[in-house]
C-alpha atoms as a PDB file:
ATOM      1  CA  UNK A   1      -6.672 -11.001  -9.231  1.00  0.00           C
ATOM      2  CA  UNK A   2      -3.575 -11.973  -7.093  1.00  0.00           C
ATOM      3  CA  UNK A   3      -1.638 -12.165 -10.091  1.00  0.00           C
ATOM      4  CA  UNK A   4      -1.779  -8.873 -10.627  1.00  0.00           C
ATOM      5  CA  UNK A   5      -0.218  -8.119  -6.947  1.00  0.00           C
ATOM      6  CA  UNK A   6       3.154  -6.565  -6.252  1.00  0.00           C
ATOM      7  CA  UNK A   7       5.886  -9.152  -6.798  1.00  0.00           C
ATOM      8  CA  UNK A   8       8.179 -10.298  -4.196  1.00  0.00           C
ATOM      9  CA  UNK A   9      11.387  -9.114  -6.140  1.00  0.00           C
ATOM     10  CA  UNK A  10       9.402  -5.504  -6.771  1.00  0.00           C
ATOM     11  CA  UNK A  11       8.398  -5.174  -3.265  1.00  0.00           C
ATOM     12  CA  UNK A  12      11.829  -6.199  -2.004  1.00  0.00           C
ATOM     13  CA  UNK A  13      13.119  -2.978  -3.662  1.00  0.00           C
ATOM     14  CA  UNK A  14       9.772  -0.700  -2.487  1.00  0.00           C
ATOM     15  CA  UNK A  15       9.995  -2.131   1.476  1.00  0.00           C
ATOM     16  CA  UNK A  16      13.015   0.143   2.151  1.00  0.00           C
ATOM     17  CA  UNK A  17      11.841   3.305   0.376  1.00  0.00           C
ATOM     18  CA  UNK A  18       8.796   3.375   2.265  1.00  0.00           C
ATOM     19  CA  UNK A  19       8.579   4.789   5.754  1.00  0.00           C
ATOM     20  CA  UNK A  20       8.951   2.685   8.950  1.00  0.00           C
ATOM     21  CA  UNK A  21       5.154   2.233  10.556  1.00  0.00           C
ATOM     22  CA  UNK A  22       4.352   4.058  13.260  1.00  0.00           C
ATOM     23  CA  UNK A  23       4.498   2.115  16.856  1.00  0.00           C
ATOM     24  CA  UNK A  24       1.267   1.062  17.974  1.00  0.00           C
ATOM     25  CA  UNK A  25      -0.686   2.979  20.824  1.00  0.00           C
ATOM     26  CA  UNK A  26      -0.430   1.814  24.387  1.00  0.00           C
ATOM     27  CA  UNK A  27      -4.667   1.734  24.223  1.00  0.00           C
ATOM     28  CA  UNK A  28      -4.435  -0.441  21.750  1.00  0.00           C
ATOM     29  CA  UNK A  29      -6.616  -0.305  18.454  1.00  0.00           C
ATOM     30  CA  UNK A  30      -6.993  -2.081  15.609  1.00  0.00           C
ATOM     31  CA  UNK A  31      -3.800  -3.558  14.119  1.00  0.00           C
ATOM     32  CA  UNK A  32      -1.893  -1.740  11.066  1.00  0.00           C
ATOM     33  CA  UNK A  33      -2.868  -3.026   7.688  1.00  0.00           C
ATOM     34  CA  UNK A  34       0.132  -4.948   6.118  1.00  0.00           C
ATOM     35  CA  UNK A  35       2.347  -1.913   3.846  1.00  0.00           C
ATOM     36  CA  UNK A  36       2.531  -4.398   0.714  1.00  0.00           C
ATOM     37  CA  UNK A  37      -1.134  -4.937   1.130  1.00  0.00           C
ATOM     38  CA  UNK A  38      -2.033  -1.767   1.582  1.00  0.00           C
ATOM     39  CA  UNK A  39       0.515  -1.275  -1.754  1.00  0.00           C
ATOM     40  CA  UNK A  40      -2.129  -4.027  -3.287  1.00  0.00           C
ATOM     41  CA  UNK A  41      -5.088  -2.448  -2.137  1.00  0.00           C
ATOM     42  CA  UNK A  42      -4.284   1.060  -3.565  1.00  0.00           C
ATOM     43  CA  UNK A  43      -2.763  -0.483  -6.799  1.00  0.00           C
ATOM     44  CA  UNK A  44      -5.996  -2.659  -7.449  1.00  0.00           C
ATOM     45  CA  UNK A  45      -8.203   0.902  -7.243  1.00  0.00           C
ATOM     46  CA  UNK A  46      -5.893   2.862  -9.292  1.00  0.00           C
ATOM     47  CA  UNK A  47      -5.958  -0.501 -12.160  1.00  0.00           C
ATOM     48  CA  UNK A  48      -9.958  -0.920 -12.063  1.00  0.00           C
ATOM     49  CA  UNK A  49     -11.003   2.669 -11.515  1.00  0.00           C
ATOM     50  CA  UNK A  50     -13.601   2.077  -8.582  1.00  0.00           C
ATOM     51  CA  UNK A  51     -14.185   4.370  -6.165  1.00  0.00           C
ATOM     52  CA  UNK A  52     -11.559   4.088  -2.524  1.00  0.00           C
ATOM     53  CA  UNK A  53     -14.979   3.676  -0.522  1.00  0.00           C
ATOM     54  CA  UNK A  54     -15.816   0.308  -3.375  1.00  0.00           C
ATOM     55  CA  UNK A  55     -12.322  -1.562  -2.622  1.00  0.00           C
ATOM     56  CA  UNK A  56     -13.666  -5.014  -1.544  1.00  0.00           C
ATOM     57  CA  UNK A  57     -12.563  -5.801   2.028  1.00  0.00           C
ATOM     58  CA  UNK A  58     -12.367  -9.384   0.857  1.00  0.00           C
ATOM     59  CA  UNK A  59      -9.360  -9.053  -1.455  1.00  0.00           C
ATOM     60  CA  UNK A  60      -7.462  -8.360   2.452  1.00  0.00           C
ATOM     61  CA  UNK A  61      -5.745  -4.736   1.168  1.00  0.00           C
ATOM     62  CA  UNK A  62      -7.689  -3.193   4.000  1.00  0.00           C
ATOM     63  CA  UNK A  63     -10.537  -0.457   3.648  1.00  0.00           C
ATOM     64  CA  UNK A  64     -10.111   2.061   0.683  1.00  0.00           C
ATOM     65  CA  UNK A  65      -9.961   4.792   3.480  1.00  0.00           C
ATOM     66  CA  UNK A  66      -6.643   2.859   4.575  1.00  0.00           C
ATOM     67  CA  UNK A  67      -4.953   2.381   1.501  1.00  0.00           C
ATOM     68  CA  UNK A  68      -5.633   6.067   0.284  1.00  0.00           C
ATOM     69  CA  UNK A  69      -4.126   7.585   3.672  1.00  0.00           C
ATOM     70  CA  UNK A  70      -1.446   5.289   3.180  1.00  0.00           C
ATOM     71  CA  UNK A  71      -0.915   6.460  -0.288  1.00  0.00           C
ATOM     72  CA  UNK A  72      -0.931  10.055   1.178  1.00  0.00           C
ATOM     73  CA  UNK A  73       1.622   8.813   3.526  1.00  0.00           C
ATOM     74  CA  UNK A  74       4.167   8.062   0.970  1.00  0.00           C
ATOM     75  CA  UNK A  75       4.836  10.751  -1.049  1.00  0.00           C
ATOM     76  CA  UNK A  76       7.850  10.614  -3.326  1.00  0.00           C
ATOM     77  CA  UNK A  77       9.032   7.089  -2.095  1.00  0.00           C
ATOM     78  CA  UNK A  78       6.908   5.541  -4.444  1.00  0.00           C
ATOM     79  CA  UNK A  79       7.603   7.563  -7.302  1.00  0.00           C
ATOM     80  CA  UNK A  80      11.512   7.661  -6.577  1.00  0.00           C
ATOM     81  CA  UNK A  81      11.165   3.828  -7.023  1.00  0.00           C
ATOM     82  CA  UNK A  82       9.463   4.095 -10.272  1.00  0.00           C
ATOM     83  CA  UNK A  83      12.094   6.309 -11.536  1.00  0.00           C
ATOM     84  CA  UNK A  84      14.953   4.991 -13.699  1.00  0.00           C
ATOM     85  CA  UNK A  85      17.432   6.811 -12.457  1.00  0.00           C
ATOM     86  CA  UNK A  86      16.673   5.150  -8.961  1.00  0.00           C
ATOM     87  CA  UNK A  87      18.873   1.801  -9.688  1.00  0.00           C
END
C-alpha cells in the first residue's frame, strides 16, 4: 500500500499550506503523529472506505481518531492545494 502514499514532490507543495503543529505541553503526552502521515492515514480511509475507528495502526498513519481531527484541522489548505488555480 505505500505506493499509494503522498509523494515527496506532492507533499513538498502541501507542507507549507498546512498549519504549523501546535508546541507540545510542558506535562508531556504522547508525541504528535507525523502531518504527512497523518495526510496518509486519512487518504488511505477516504481510498478504501473503512470506517476512521478500522484504520490499521500498523500502516504508522496514527489512530483514525487522529487523522480525522487532523483532517478537521485543515480546512481549506487542503483543498486550496487541489485547486488549479493554486500554481
Amino acid at each position: 500500500m505505500r505506493d499509494k502514499e503522498v509523494s515527496a514532490a506532492l507533499w513538498e507543495k502541501l507542507e507549507g499550506l498546512l498549519p504549523e503543529a501546535p508546541r507540545r505541553s510542558a506535562q508531556g503526552g504522547r508525541p504528535r503523529v507525523d502531518d504527512r502521515r497523518a495526510l496518509n492515514g486519512i487518504l488511505f480511509v477516504l481510498r478504501t472506505g473503512i470506517g476512521w475507528e478500522h484504520l490499521p495502526q500498523e500502516l504508522g498513519y496514527g489512530s483514525g481518531m487522529t487523522c480525522w481531527r487532523r483532517l478537521r484541522a485543515w480546512p481549506g489548505q487542503l483543498h486550496e492545494a487541489r485547486s488549479p488555480t493554486s500554481g
